[in-house]
C-alpha atoms as a PDB file:
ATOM      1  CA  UNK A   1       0.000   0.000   0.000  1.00  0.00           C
ATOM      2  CA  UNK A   2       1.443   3.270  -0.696  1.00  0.00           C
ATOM      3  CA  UNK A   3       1.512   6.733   0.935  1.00  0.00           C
ATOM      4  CA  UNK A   4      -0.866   8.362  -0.835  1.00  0.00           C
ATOM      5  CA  UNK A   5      -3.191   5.392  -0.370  1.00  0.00           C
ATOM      6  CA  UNK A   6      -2.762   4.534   2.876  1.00  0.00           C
ATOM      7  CA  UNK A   7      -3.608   8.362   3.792  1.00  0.00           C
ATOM      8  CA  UNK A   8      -6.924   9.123   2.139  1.00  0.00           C
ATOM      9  CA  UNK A   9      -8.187   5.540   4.460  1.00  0.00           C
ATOM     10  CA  UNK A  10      -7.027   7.591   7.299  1.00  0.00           C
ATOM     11  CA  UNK A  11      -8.705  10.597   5.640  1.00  0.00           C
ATOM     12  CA  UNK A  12     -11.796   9.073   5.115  1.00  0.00           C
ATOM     13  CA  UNK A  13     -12.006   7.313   8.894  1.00  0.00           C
ATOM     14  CA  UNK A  14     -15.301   7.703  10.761  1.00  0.00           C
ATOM     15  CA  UNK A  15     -14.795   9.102  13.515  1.00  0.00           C
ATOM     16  CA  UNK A  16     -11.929  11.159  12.338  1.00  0.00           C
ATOM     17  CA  UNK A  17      -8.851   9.265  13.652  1.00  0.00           C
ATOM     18  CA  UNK A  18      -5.219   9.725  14.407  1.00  0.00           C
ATOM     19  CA  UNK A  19      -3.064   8.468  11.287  1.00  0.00           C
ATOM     20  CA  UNK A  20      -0.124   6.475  12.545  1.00  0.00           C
ATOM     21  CA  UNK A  21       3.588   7.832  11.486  1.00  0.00           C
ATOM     22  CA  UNK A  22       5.186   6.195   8.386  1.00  0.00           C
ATOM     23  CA  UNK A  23       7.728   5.626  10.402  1.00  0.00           C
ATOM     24  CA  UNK A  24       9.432   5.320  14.032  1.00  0.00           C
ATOM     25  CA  UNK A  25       9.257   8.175  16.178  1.00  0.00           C
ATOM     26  CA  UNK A  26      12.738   8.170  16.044  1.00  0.00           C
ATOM     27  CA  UNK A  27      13.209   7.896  12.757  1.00  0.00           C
ATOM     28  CA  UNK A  28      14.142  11.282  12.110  1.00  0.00           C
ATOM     29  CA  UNK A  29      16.521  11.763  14.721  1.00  0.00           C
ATOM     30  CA  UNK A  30      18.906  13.959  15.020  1.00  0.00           C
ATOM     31  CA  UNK A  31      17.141  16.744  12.764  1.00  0.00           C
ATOM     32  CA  UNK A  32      13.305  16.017  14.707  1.00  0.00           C
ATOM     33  CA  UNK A  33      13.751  14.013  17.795  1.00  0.00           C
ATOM     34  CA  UNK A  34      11.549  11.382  18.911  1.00  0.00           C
ATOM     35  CA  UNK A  35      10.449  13.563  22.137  1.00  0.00           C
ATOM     36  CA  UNK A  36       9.261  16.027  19.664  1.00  0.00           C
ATOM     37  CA  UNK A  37       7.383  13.663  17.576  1.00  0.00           C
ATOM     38  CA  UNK A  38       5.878  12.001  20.548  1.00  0.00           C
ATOM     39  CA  UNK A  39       4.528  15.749  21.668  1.00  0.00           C
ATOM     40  CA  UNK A  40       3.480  16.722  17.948  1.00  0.00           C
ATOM     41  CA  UNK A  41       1.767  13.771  16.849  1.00  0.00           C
ATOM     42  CA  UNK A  42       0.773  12.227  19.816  1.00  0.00           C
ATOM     43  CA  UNK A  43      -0.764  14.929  21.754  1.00  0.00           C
ATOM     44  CA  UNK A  44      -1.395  18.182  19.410  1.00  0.00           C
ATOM     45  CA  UNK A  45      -2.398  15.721  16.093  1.00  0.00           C
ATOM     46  CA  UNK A  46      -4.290  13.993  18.240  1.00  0.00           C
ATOM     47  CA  UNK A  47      -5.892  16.827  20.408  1.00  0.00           C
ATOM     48  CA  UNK A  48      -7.278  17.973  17.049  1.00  0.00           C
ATOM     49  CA  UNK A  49      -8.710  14.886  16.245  1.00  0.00           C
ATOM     50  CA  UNK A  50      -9.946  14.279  19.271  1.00  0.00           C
ATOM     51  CA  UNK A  51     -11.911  17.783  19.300  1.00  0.00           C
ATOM     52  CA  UNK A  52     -12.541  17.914  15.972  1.00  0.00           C
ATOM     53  CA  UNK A  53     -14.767  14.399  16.646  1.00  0.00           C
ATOM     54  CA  UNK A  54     -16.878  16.315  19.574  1.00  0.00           C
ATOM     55  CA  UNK A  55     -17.414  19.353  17.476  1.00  0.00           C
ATOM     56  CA  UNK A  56     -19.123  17.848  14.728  1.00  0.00           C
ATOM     57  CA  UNK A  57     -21.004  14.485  16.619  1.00  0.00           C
ATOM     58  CA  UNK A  58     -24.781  15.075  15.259  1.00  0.00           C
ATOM     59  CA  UNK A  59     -24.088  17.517  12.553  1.00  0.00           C
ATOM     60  CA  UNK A  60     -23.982  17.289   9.108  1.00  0.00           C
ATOM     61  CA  UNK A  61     -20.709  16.897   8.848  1.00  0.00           C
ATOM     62  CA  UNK A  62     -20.027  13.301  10.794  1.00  0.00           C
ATOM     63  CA  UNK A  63     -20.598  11.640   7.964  1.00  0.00           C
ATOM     64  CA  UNK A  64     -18.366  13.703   5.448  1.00  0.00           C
ATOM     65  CA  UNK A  65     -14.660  12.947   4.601  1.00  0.00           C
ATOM     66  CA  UNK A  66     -11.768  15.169   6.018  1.00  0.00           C
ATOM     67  CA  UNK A  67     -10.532  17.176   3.279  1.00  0.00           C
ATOM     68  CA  UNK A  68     -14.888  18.022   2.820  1.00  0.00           C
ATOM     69  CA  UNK A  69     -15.258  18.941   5.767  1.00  0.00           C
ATOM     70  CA  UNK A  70     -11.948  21.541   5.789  1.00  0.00           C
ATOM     71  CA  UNK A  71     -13.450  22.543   2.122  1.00  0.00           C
ATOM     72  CA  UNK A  72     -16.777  23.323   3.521  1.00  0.00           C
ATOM     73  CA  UNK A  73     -15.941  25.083   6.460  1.00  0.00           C
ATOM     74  CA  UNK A  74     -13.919  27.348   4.584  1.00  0.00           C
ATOM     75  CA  UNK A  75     -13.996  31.082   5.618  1.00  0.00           C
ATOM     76  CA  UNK A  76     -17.322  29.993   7.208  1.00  0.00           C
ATOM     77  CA  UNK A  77     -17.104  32.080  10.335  1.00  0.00           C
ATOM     78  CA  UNK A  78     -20.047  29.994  11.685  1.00  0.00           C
ATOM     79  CA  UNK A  79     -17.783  26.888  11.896  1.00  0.00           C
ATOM     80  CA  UNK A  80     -14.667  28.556  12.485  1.00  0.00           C
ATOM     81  CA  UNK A  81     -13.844  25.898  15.252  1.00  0.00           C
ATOM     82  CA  UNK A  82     -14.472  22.950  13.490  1.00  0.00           C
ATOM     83  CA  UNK A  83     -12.421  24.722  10.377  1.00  0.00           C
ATOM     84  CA  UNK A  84      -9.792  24.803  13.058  1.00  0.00           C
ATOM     85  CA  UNK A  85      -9.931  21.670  14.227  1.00  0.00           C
ATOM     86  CA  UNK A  86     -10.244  19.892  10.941  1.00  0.00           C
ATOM     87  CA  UNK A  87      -7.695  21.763   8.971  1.00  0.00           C
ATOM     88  CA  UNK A  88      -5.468  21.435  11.443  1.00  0.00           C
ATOM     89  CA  UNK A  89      -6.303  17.069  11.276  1.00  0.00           C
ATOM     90  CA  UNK A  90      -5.637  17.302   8.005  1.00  0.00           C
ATOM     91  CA  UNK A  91      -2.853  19.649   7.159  1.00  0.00           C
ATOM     92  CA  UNK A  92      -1.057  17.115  10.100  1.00  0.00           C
ATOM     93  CA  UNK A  93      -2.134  13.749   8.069  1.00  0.00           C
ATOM     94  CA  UNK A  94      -0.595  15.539   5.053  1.00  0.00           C
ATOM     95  CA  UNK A  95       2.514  16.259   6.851  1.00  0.00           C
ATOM     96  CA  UNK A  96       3.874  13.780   8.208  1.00  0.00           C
ATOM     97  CA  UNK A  97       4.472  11.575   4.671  1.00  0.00           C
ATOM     98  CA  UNK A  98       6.113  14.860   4.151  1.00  0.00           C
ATOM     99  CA  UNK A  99       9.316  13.643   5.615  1.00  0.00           C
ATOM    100  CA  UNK A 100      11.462  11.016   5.368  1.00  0.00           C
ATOM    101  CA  UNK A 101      14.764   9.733   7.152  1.00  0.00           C
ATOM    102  CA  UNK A 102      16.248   9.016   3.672  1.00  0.00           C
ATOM    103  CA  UNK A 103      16.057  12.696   2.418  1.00  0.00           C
ATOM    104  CA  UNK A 104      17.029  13.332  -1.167  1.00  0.00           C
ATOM    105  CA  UNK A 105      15.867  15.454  -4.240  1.00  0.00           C
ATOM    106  CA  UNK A 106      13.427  15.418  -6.610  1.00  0.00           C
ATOM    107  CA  UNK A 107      13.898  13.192 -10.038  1.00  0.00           C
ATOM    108  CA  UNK A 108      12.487  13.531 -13.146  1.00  0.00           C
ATOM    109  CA  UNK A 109       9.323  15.444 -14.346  1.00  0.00           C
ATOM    110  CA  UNK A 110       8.733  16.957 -10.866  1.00  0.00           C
ATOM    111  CA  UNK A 111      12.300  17.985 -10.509  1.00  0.00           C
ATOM    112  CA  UNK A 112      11.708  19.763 -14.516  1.00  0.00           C
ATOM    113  CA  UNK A 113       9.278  21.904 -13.057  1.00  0.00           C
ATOM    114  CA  UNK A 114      11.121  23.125 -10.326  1.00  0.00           C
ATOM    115  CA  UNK A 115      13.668  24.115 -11.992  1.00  0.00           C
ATOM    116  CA  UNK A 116      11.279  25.525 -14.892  1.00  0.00           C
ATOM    117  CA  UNK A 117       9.456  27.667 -11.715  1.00  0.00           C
ATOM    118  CA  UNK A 118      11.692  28.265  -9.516  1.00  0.00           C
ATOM    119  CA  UNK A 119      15.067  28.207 -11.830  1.00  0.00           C
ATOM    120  CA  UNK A 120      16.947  25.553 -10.054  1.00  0.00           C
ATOM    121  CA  UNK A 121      16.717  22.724  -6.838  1.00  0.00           C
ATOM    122  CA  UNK A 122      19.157  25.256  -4.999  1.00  0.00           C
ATOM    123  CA  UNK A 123      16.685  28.366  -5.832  1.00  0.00           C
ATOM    124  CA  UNK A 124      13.913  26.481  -4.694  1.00  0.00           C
ATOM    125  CA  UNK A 125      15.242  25.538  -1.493  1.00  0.00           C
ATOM    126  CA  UNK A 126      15.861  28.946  -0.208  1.00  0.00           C
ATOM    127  CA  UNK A 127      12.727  30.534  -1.415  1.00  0.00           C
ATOM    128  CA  UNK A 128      10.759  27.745   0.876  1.00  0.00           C
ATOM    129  CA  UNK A 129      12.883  28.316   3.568  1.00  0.00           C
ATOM    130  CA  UNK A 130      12.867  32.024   3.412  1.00  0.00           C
ATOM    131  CA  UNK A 131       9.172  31.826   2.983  1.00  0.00           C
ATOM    132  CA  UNK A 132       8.650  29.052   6.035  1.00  0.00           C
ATOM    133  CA  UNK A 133      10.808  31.922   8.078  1.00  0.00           C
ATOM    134  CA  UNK A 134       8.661  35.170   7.119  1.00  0.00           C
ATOM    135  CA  UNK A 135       5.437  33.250   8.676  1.00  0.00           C
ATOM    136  CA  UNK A 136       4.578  35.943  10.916  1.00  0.00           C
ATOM    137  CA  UNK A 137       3.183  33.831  14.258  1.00  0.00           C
ATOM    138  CA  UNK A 138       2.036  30.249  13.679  1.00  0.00           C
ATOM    139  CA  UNK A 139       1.600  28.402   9.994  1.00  0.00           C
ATOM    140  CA  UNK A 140       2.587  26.490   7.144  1.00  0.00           C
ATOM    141  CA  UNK A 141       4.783  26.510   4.319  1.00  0.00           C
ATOM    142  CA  UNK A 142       3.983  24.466   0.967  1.00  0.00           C
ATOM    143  CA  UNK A 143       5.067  23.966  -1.960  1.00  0.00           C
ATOM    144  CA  UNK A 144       2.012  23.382  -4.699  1.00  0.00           C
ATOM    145  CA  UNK A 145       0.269  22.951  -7.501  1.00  0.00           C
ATOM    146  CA  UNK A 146      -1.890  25.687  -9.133  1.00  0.00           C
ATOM    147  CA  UNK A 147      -2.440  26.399 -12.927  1.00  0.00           C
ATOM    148  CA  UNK A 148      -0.392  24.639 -14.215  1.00  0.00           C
ATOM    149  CA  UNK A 149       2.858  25.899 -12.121  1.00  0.00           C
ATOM    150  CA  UNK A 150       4.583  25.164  -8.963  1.00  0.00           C
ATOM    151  CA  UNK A 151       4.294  28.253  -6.561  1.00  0.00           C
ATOM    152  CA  UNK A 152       5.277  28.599  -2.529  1.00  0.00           C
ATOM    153  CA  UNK A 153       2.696  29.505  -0.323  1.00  0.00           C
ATOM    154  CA  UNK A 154       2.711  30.369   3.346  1.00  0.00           C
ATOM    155  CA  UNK A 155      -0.662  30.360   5.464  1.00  0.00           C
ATOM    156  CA  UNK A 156      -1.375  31.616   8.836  1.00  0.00           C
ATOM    157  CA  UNK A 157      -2.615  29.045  11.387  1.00  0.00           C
ATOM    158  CA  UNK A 158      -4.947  26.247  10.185  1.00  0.00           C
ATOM    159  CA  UNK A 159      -5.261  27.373   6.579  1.00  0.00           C
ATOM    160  CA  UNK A 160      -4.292  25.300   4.113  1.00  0.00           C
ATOM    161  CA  UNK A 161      -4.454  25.895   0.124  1.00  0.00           C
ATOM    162  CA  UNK A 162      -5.985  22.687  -0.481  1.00  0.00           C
ATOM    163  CA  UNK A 163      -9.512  24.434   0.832  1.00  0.00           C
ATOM    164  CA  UNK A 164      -9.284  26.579  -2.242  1.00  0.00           C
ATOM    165  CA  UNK A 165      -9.029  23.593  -4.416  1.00  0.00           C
ATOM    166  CA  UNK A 166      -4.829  23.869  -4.608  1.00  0.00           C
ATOM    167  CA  UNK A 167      -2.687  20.591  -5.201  1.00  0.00           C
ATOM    168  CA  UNK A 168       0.017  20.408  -2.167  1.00  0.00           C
ATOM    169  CA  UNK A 169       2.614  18.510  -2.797  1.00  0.00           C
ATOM    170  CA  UNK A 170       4.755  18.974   0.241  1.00  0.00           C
ATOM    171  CA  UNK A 171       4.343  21.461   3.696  1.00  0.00           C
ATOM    172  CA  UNK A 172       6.285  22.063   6.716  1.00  0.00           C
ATOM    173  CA  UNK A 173       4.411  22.929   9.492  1.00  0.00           C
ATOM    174  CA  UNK A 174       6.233  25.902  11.439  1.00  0.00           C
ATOM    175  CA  UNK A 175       3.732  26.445  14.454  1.00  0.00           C
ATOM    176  CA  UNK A 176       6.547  26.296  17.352  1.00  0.00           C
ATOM    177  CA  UNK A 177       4.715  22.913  18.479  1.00  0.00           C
ATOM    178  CA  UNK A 178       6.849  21.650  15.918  1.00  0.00           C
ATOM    179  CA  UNK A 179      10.419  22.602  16.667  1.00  0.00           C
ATOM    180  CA  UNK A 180      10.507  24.316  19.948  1.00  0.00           C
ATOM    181  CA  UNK A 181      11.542  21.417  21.959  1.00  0.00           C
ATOM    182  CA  UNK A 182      14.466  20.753  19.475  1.00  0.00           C
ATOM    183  CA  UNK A 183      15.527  24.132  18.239  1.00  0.00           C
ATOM    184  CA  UNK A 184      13.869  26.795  21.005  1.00  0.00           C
ATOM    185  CA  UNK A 185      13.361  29.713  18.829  1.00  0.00           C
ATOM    186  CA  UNK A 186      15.441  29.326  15.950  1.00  0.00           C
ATOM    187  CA  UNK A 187      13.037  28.498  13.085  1.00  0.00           C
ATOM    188  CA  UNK A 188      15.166  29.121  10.505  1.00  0.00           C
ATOM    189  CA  UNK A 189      17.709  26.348  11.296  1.00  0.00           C
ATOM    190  CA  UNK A 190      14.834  24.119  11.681  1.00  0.00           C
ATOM    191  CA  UNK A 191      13.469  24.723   8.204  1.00  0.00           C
ATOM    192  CA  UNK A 192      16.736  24.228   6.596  1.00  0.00           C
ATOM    193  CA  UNK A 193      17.380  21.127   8.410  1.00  0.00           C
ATOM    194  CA  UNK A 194      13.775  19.613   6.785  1.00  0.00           C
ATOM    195  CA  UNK A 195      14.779  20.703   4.130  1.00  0.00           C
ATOM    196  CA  UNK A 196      17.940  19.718   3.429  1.00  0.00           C
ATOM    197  CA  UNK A 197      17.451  15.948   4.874  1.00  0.00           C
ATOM    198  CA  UNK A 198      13.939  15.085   5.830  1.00  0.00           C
ATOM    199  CA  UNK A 199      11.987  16.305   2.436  1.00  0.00           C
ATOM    200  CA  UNK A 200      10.183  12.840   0.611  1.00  0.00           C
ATOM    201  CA  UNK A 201      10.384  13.726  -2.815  1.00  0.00           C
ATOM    202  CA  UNK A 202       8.674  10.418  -3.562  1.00  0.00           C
ATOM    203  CA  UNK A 203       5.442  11.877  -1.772  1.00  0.00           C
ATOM    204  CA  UNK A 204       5.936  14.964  -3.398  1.00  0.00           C
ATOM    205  CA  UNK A 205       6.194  13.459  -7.075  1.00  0.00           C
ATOM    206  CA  UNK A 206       2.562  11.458  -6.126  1.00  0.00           C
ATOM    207  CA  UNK A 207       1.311  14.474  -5.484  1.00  0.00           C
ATOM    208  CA  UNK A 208       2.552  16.008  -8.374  1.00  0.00           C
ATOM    209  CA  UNK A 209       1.196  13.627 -10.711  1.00  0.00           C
ATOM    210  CA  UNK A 210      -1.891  14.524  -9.433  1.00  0.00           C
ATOM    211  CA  UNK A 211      -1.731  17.875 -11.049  1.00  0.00           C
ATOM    212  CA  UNK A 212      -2.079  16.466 -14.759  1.00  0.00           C
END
């Protein structure tokens, strides 16, 4: 079963559940350490899930996938909380096949259009990064899909460009949940070690195919 498979079961899990890592919490030791993953996915994925479950028990949306109920929620300031919460599920699901202990760089078609959009692997790298850095507060960085052309967005909090119908092919998720306990404040050492040795390109390249 791969990745992209095994995710939209998780995805499509009633009641929303917590995904399990791809790999050992340790696994991506020395750059994310396992006490970090066991405090990112283990308590803040899961206190999402977990409240994301109670906020919508009875309503319509129960019986909707994920990724619906993020798109329906959508600047709906009605459901803000259960945006929230179920952004924040998913944008987590999405992130951890993200990384990888085996690193790399992207191959083939994928790696054509990065250097076609962003002129070059190098380029590419330190527009994410500087863009992962300029977050104001707490947020995402991705790298996606849109029209044709691979573009960098960051978003503030739970947002995530798949609710405007966006193909993500990668994020990095720079709320300080997810490097504090490794790197204190120092974000910007944090997104270049992801990016430099933790990035699956392999995920990335199922995503891109995605886009046509």
């Amino acid at each position: 079963m791969n990745i992209m498979t095994k995710m939209s079961q998780d995805l499509k899990a009633k009641p929303f559940s917590l995904p399990e890592l791809p790999y050992d919490a340790d696994a991506l030791q020395p750059v994310i350490s396992a006490k970090t993953m066991s405090f990112h996915h283990g308590k803040h994925h899961k206190a999402y899930v977990d409240k994301l479950n109670k906020l919508v028990e009875g309503t319509k949306f129960a019986g909707m996938k994920l990724d619906d109920v993020v798109k329906a929620t959508f600047e709906d300031e009605a459901h803000k909380e259960i945006f929230n919460n179920a952004a924040q599920a998913w944008n987590h699901a999405f992130f951890w096949p993200c990384l990888t202990p085996k690193g790399g760089k992207p191959e083939a078609a994928l790696a054509e259009a990065i250097t076609r959009d962003f002129g070059g692997f190098d380029a590419f790298k330190e527009e994410f990064a500087e863009n992962g850095e300029k977050q104001f507060g707490s947020g995402w960085v991705w790298l996606i899909a849109d029209g044709g052309k691979l573009k960098i967005e960051k978003t503030p909090d739970a947002v995530t460009p798949m609710a405007e119908g966006k193909i993500c092919l990668l994020t990095i998720d720079v709320w300080e949940h997810a490097y504090y306990i490794d790197y204190q404040n120092r974000r910007p050492d944090f997104l270049k070690a992801v990016i430099d040795k933790l990035l699956n390109w392999d995920f990335a390249a199922q995503n891109f195919k995605r886009n046509g």
